[in-house]
PDB file of N, CA and C in Angstrom:
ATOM      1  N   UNK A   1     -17.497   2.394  -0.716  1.00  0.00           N
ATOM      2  CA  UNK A   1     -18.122   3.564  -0.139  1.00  0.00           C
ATOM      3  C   UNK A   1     -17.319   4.069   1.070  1.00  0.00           C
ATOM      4  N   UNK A   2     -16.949   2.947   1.760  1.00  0.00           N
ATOM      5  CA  UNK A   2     -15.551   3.660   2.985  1.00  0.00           C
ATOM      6  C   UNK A   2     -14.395   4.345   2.656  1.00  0.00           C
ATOM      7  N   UNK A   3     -13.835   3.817   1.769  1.00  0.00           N
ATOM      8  CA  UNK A   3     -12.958   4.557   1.430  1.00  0.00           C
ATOM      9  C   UNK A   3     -13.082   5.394   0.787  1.00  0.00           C
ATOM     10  N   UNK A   4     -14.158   5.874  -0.086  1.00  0.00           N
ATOM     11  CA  UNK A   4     -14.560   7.343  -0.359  1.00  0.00           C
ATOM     12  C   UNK A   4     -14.796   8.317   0.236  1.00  0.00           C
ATOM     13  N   UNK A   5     -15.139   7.725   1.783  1.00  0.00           N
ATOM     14  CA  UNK A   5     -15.703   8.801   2.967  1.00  0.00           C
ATOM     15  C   UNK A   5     -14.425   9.075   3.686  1.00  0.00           C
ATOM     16  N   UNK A   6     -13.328   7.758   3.041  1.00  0.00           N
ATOM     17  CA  UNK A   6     -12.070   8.121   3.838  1.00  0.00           C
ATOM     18  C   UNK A   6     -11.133   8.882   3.357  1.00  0.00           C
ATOM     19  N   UNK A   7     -11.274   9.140   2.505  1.00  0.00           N
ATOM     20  CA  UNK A   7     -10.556   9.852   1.353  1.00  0.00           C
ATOM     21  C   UNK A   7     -11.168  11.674   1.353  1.00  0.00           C
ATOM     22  N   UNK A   8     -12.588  11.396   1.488  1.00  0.00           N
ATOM     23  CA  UNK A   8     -13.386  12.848   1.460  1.00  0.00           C
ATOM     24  C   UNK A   8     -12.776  13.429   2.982  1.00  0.00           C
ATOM     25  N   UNK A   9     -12.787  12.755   3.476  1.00  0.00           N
ATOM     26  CA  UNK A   9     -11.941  13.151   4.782  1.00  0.00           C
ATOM     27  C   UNK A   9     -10.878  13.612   5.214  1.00  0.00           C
ATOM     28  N   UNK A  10     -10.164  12.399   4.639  1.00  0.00           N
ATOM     29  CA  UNK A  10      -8.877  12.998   4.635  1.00  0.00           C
ATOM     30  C   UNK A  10      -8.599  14.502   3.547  1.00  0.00           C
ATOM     31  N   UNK A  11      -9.575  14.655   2.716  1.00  0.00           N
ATOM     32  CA  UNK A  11      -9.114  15.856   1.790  1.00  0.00           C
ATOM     33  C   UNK A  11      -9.757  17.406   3.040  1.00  0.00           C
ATOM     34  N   UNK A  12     -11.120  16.625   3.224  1.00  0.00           N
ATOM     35  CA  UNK A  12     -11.138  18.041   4.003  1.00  0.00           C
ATOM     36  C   UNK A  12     -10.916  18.038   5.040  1.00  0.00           C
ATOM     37  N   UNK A  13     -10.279  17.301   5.814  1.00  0.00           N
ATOM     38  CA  UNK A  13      -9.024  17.966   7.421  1.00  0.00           C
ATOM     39  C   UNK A  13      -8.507  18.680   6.378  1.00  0.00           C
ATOM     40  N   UNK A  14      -7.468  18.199   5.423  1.00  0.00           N
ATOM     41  CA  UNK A  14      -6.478  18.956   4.809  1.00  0.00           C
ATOM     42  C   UNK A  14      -6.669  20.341   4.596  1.00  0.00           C
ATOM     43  N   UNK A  15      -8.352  20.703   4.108  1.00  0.00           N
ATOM     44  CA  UNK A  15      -8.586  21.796   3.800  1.00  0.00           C
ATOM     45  C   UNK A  15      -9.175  23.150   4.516  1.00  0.00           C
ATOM     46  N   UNK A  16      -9.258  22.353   5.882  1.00  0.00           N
ATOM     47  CA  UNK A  16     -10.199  23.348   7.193  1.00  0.00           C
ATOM     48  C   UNK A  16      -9.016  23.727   8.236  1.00  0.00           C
ATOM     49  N   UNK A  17      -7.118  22.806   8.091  1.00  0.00           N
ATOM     50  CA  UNK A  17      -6.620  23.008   9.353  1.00  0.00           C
ATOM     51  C   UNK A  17      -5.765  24.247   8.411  1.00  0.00           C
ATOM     52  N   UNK A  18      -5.637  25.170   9.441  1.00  0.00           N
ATOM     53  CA  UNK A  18      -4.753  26.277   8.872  1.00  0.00           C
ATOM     54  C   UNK A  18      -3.906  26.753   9.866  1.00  0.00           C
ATOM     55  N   UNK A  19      -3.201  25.829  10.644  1.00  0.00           N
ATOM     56  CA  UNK A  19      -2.290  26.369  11.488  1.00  0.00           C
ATOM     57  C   UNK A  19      -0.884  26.010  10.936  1.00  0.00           C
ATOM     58  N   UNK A  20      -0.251  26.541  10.852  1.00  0.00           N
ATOM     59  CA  UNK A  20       1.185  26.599  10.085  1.00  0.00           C
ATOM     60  C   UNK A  20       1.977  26.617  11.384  1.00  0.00           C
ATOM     61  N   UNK A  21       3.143  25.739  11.269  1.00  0.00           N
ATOM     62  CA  UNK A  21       4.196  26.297  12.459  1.00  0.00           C
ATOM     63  C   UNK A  21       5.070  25.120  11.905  1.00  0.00           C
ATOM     64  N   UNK A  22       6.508  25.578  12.347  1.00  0.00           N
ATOM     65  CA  UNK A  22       7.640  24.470  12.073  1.00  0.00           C
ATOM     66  C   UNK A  22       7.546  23.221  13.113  1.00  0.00           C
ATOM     67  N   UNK A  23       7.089  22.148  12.278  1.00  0.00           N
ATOM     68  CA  UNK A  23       6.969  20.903  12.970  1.00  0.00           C
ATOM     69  C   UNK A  23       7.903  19.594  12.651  1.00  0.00           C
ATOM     70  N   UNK A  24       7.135  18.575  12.344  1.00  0.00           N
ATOM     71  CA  UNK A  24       7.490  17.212  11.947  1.00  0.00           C
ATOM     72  C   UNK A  24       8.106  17.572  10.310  1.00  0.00           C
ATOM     73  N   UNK A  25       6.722  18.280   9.382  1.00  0.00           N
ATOM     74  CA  UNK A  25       6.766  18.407   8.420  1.00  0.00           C
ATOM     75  C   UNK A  25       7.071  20.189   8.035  1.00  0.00           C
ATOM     76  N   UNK A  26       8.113  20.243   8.807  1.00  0.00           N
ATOM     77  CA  UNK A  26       8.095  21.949   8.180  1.00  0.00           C
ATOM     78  C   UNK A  26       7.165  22.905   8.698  1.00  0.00           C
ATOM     79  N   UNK A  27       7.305  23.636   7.409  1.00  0.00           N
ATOM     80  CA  UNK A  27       5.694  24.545   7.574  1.00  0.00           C
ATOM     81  C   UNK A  27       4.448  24.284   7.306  1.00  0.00           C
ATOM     82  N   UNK A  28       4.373  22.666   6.735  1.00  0.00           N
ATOM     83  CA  UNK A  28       2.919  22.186   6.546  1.00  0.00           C
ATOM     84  C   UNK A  28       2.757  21.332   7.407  1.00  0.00           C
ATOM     85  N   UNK A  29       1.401  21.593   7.917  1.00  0.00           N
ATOM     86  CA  UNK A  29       1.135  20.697   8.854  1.00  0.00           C
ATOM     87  C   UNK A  29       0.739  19.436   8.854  1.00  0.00           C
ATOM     88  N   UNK A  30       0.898  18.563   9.863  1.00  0.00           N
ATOM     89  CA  UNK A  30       1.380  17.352   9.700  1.00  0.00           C
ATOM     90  C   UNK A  30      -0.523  16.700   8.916  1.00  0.00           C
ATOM     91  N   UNK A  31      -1.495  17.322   9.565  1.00  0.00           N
ATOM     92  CA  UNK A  31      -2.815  17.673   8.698  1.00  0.00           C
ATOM     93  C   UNK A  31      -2.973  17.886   7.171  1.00  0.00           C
ATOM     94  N   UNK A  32      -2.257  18.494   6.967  1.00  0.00           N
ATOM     95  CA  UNK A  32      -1.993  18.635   5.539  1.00  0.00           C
ATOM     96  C   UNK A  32      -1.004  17.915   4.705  1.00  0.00           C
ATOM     97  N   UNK A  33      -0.256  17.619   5.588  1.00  0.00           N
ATOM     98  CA  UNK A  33       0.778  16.354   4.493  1.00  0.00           C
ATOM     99  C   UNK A  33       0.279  15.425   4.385  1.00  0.00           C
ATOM    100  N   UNK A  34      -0.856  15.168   5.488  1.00  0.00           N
ATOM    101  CA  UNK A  34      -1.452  13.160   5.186  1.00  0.00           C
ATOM    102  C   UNK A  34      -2.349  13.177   4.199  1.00  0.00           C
ATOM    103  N   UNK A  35      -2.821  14.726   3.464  1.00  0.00           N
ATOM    104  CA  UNK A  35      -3.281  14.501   2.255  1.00  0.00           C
ATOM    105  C   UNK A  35      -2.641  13.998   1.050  1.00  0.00           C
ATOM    106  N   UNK A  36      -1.481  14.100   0.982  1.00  0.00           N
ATOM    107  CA  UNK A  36      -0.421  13.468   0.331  1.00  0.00           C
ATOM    108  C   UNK A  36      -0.346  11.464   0.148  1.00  0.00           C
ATOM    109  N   UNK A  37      -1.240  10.974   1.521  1.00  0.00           N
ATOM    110  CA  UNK A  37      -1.353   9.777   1.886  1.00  0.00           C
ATOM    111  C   UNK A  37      -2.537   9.124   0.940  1.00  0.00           C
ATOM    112  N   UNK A  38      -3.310  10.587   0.751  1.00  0.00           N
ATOM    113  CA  UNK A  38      -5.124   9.709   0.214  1.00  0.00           C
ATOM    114  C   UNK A  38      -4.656   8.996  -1.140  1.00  0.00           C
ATOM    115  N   UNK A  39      -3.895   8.641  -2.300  1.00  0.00           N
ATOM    116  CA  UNK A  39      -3.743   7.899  -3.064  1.00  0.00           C
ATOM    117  C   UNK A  39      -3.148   6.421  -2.404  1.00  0.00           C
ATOM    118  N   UNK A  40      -3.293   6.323  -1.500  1.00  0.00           N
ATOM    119  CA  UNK A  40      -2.061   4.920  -0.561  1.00  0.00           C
ATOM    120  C   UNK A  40      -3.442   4.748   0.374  1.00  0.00           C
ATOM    121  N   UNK A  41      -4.887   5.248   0.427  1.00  0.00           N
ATOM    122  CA  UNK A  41      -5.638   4.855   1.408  1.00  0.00           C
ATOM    123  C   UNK A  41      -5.842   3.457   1.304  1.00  0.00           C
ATOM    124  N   UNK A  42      -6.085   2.834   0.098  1.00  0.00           N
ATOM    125  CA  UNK A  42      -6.363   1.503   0.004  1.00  0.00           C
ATOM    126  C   UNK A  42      -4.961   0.537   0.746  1.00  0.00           C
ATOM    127  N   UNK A  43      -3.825   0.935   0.138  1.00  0.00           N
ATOM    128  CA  UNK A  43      -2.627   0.161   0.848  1.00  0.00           C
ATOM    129  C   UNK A  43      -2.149   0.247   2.261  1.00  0.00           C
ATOM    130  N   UNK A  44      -2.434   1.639   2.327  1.00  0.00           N
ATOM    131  CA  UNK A  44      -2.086   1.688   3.627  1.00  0.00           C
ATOM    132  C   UNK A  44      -3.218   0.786   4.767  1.00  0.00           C
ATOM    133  N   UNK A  45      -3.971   0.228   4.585  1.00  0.00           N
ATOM    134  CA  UNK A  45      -5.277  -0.315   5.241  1.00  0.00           C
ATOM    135  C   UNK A  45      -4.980  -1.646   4.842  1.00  0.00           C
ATOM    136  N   UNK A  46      -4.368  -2.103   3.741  1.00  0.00           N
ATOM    137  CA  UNK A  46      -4.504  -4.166   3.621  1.00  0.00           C
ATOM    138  C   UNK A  46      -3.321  -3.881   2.815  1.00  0.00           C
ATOM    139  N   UNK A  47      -2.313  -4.915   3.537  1.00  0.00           N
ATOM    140  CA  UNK A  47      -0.901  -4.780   3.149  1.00  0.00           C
ATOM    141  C   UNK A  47      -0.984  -6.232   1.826  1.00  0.00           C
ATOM    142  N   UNK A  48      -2.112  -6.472   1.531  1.00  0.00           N
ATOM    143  CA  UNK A  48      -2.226  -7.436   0.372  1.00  0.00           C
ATOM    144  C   UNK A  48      -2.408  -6.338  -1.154  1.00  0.00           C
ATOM    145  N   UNK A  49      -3.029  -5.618  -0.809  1.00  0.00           N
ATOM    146  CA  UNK A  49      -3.390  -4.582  -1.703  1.00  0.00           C
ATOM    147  C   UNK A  49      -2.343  -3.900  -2.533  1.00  0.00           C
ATOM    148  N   UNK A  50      -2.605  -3.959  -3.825  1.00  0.00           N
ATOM    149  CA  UNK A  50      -0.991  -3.537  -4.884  1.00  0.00           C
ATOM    150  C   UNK A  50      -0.779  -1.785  -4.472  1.00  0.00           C
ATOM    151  N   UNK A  51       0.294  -1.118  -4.208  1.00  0.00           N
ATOM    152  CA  UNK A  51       0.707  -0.248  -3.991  1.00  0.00           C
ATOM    153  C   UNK A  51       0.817   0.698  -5.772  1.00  0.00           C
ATOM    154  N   UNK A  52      -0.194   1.695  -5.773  1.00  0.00           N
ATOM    155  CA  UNK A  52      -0.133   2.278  -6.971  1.00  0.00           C
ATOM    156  C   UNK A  52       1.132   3.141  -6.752  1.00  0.00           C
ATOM    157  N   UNK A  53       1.881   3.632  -8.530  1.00  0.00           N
ATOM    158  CA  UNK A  53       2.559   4.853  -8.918  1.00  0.00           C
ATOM    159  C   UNK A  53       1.903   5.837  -8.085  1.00  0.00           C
ATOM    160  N   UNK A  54       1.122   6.310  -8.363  1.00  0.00           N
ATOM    161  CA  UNK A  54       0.664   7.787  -7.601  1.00  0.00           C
ATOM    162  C   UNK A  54       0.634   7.248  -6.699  1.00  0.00           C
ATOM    163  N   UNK A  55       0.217   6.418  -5.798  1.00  0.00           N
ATOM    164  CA  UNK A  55       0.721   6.653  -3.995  1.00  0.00           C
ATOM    165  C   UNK A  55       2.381   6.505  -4.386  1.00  0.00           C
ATOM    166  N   UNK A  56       3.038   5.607  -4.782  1.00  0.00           N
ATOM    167  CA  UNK A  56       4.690   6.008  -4.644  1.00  0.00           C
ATOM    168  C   UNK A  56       5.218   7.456  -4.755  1.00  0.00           C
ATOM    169  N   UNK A  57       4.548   7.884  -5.804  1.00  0.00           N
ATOM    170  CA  UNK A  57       4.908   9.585  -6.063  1.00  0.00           C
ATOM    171  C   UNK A  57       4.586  10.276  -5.242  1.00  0.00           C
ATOM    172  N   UNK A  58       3.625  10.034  -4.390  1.00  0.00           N
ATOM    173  CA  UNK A  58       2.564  10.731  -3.574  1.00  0.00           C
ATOM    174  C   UNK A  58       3.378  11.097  -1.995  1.00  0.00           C
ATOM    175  N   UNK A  59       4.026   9.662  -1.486  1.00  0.00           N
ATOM    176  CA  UNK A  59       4.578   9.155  -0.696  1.00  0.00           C
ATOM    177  C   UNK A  59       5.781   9.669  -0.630  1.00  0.00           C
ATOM    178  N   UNK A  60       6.921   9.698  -1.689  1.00  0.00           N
ATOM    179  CA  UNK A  60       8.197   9.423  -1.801  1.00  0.00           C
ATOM    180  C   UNK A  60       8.658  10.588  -1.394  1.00  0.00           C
ATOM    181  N   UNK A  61       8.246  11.727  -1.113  1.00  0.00           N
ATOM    182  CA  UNK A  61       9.210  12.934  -0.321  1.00  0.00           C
ATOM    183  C   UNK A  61       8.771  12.534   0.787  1.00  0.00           C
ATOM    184  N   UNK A  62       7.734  12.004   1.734  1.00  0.00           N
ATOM    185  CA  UNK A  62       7.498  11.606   2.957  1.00  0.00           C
ATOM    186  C   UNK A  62       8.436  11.082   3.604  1.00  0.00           C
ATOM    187  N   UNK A  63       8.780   9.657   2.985  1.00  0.00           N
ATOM    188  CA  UNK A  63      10.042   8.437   2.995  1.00  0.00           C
ATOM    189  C   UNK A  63      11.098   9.559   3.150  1.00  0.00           C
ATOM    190  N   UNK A  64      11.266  10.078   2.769  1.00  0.00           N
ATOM    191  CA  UNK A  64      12.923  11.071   3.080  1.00  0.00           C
ATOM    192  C   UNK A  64      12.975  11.416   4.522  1.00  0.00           C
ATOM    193  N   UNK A  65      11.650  11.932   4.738  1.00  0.00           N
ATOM    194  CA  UNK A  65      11.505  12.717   5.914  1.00  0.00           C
ATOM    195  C   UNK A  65      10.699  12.139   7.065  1.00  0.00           C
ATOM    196  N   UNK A  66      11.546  11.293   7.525  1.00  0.00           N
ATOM    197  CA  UNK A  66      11.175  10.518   8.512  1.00  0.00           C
ATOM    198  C   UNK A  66      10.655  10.780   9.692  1.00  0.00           C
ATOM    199  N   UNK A  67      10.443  12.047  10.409  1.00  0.00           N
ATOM    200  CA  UNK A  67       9.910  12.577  11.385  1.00  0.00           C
ATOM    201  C   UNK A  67       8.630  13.040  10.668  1.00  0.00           C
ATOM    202  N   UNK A  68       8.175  13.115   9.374  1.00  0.00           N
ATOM    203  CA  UNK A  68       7.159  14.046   9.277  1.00  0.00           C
ATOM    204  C   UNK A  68       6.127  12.554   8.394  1.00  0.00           C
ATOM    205  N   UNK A  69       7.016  11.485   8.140  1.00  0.00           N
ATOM    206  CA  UNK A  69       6.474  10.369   7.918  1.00  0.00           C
ATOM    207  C   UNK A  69       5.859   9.619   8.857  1.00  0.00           C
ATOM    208  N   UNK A  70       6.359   9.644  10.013  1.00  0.00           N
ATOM    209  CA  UNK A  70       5.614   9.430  10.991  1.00  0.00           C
ATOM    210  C   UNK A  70       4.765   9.568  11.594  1.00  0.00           C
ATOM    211  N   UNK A  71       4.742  10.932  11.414  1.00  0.00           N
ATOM    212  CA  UNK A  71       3.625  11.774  12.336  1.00  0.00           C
ATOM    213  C   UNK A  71       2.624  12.086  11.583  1.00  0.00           C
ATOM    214  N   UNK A  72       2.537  11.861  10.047  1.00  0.00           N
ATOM    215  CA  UNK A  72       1.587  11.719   9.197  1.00  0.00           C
ATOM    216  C   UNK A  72       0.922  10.482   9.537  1.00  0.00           C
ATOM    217  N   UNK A  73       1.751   9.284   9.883  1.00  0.00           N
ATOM    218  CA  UNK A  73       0.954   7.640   9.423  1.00  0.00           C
ATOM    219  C   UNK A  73       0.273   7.633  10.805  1.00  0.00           C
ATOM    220  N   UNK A  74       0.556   8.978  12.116  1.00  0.00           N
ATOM    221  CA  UNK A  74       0.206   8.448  13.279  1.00  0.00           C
ATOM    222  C   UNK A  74      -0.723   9.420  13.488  1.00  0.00           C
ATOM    223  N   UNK A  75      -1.212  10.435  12.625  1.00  0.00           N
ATOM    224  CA  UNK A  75      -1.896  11.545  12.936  1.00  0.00           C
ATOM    225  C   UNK A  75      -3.328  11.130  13.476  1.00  0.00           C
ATOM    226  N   UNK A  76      -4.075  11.821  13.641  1.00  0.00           N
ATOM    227  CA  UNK A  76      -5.845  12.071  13.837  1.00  0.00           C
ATOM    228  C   UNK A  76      -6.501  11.752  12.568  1.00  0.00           C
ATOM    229  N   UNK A  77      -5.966  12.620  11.689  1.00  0.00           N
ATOM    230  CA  UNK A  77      -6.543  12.559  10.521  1.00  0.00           C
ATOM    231  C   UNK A  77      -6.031  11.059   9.815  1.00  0.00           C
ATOM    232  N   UNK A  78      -5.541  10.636   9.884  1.00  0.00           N
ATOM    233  CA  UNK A  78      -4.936   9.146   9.209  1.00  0.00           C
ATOM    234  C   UNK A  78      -5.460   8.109  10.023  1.00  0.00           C
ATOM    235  N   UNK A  79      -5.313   8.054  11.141  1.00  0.00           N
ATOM    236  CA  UNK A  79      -6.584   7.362  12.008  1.00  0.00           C
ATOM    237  C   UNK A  79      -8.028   7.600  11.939  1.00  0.00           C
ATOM    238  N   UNK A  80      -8.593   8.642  11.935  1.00  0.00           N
ATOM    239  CA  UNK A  80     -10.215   8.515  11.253  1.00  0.00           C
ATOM    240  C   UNK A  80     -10.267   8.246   9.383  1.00  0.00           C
ATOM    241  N   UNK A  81      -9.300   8.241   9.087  1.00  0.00           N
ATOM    242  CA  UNK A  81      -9.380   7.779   7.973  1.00  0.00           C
ATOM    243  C   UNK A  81      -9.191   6.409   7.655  1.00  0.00           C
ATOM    244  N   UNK A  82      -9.001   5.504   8.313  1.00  0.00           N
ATOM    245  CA  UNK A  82      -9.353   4.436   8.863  1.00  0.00           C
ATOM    246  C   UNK A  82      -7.514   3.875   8.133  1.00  0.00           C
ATOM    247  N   UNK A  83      -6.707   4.620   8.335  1.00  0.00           N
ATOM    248  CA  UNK A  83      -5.155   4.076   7.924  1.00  0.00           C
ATOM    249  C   UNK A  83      -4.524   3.336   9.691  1.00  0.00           C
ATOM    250  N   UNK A  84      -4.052   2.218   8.656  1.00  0.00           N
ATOM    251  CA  UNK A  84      -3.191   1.286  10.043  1.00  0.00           C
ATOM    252  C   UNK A  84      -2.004   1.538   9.710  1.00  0.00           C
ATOM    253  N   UNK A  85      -1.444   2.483  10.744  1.00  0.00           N
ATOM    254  CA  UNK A  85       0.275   2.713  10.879  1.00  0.00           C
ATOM    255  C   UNK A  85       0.893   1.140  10.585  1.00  0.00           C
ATOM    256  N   UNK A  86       0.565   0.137  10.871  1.00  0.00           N
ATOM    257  CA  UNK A  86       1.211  -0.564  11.132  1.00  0.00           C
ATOM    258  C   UNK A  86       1.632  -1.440   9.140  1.00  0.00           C
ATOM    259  N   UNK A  87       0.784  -1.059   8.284  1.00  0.00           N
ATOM    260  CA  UNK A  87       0.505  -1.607   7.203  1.00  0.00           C
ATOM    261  C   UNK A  87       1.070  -0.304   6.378  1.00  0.00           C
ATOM    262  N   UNK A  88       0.642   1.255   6.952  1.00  0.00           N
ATOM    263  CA  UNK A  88       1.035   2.652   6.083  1.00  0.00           C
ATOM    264  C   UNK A  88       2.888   2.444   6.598  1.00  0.00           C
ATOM    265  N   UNK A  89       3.061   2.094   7.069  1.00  0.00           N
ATOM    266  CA  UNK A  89       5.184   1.586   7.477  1.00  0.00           C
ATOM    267  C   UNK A  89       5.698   1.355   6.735  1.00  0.00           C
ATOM    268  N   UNK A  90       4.567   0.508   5.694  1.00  0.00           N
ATOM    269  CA  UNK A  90       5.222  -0.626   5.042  1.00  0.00           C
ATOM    270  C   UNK A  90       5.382  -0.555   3.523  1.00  0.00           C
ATOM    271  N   UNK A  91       4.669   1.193   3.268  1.00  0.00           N
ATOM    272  CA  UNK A  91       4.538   1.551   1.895  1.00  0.00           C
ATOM    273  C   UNK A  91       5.757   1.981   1.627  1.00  0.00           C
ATOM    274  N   UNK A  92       6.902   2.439   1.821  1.00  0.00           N
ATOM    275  CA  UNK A  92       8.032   2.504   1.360  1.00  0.00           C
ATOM    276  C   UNK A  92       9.007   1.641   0.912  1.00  0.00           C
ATOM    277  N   UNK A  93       8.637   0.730   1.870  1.00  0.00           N
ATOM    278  CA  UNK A  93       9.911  -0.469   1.446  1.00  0.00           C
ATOM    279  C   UNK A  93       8.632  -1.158  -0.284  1.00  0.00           C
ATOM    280  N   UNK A  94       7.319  -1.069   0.060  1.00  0.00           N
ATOM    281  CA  UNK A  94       6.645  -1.816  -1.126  1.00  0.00           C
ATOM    282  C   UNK A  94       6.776  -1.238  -2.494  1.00  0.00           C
ATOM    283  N   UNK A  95       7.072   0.230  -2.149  1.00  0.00           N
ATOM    284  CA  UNK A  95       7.325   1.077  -3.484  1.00  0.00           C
ATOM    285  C   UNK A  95       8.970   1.241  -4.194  1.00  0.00           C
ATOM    286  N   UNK A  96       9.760   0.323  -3.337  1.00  0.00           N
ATOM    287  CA  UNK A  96      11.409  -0.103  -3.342  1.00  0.00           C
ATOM    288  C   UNK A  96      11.770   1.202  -3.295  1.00  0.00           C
ATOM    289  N   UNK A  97      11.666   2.564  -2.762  1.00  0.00           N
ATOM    290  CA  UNK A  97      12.414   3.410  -1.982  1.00  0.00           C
ATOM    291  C   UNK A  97      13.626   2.742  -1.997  1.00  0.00           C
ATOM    292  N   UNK A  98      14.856   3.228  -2.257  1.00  0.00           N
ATOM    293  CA  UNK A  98      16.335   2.605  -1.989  1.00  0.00           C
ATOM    294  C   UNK A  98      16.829   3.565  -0.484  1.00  0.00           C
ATOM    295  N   UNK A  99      15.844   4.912  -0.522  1.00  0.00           N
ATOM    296  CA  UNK A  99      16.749   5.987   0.674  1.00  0.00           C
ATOM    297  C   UNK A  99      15.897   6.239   1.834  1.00  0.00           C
ATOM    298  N   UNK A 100      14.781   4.883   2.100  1.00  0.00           N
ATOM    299  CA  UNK A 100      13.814   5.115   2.878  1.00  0.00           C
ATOM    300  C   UNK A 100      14.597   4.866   4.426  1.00  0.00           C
ATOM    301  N   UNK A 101      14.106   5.798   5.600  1.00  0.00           N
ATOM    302  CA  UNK A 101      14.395   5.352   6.605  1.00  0.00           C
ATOM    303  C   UNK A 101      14.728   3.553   7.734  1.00  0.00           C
ATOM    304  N   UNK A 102      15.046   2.676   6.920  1.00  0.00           N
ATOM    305  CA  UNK A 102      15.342   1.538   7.210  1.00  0.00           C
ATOM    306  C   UNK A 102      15.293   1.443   9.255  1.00  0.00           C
ATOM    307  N   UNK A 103      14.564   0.811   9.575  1.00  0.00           N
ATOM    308  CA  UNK A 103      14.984   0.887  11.190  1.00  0.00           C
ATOM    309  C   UNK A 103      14.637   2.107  12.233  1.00  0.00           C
ATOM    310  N   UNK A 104      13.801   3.178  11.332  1.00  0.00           N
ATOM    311  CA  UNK A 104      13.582   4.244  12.041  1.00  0.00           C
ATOM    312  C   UNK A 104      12.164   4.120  12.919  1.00  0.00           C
ATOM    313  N   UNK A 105      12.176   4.378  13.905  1.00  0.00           N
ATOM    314  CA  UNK A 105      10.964   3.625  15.188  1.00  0.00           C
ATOM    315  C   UNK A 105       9.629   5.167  14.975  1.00  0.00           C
ATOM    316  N   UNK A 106       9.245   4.427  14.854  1.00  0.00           N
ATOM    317  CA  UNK A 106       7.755   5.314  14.563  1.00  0.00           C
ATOM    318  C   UNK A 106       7.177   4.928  15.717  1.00  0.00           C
ATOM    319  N   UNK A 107       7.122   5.510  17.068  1.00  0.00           N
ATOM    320  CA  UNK A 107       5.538   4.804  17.703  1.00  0.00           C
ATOM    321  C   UNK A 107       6.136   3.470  18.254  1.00  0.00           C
ATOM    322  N   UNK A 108       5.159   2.772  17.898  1.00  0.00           N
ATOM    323  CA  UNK A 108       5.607   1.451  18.551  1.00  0.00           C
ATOM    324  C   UNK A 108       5.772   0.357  17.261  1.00  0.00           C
ATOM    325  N   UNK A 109       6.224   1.319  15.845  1.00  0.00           N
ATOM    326  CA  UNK A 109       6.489   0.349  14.950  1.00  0.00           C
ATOM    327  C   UNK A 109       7.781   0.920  14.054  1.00  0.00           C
ATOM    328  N   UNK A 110       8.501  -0.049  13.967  1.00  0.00           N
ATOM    329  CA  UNK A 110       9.703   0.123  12.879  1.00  0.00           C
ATOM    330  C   UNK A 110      10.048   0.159  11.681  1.00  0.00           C
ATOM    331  N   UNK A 111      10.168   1.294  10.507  1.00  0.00           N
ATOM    332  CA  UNK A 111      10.264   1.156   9.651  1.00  0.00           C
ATOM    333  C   UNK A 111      11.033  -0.047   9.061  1.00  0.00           C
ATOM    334  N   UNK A 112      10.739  -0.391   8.260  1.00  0.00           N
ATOM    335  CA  UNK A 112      11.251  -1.760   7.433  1.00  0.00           C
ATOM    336  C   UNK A 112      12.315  -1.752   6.075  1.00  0.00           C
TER     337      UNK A 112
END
């Protein structure tokens, strides 16, 4: 039931923020890319938890874009959605990404 409310959540930030401006993630806001995250809610929260295809697919233009990967796993909306940066880090290297940011400092955690 949490993660349904975390998920309903994360879909509607996605769908109420409408401010556009060139950021982390371009022209979508960093609000709207962590909808991209809601298939990885379960992994990103218990790093025991199997990492599905659709979160890899979901994920894998994120991993490229390492400033807008960040600021997704560190957002508002990814925090009331009850995601731990520290476990959402760790979905790239789990989905074997070969071109993921290796060593890139998010915050106070390092990509892997």
């Amino acid at each position: 039931m949490a993660l349904a409310k975390s998920l309903y959540f994360l879909v509607l930030m996605g769908l109420i923020v409408g401010v556009y401006g060139d950021g982390e993630c371009g022209n979508t806001p960093v609000e709207k890319a962590a909808i991209s995250m809601a298939p990885c809610a379960q992994a990103a929260q218990d790093k025991t938890a199997p990492v599905s295809s659709r979160c890899c697919d979901s994920i894998k233009k994120l991993s490229t874009q390492k400033e807008c990967l960040c600021a997704v796993m560190l957002s508002k909306v990814a925090q009331q959605a009850g995601i731990k940066p520290e476990i959402a880090i760790t979905i790239p290297k789990r989905c074997n990404f070969q071109n993921r940011p290796v060593g890139y400092k998010c915050g106070a955690y390092t990509l892997p």
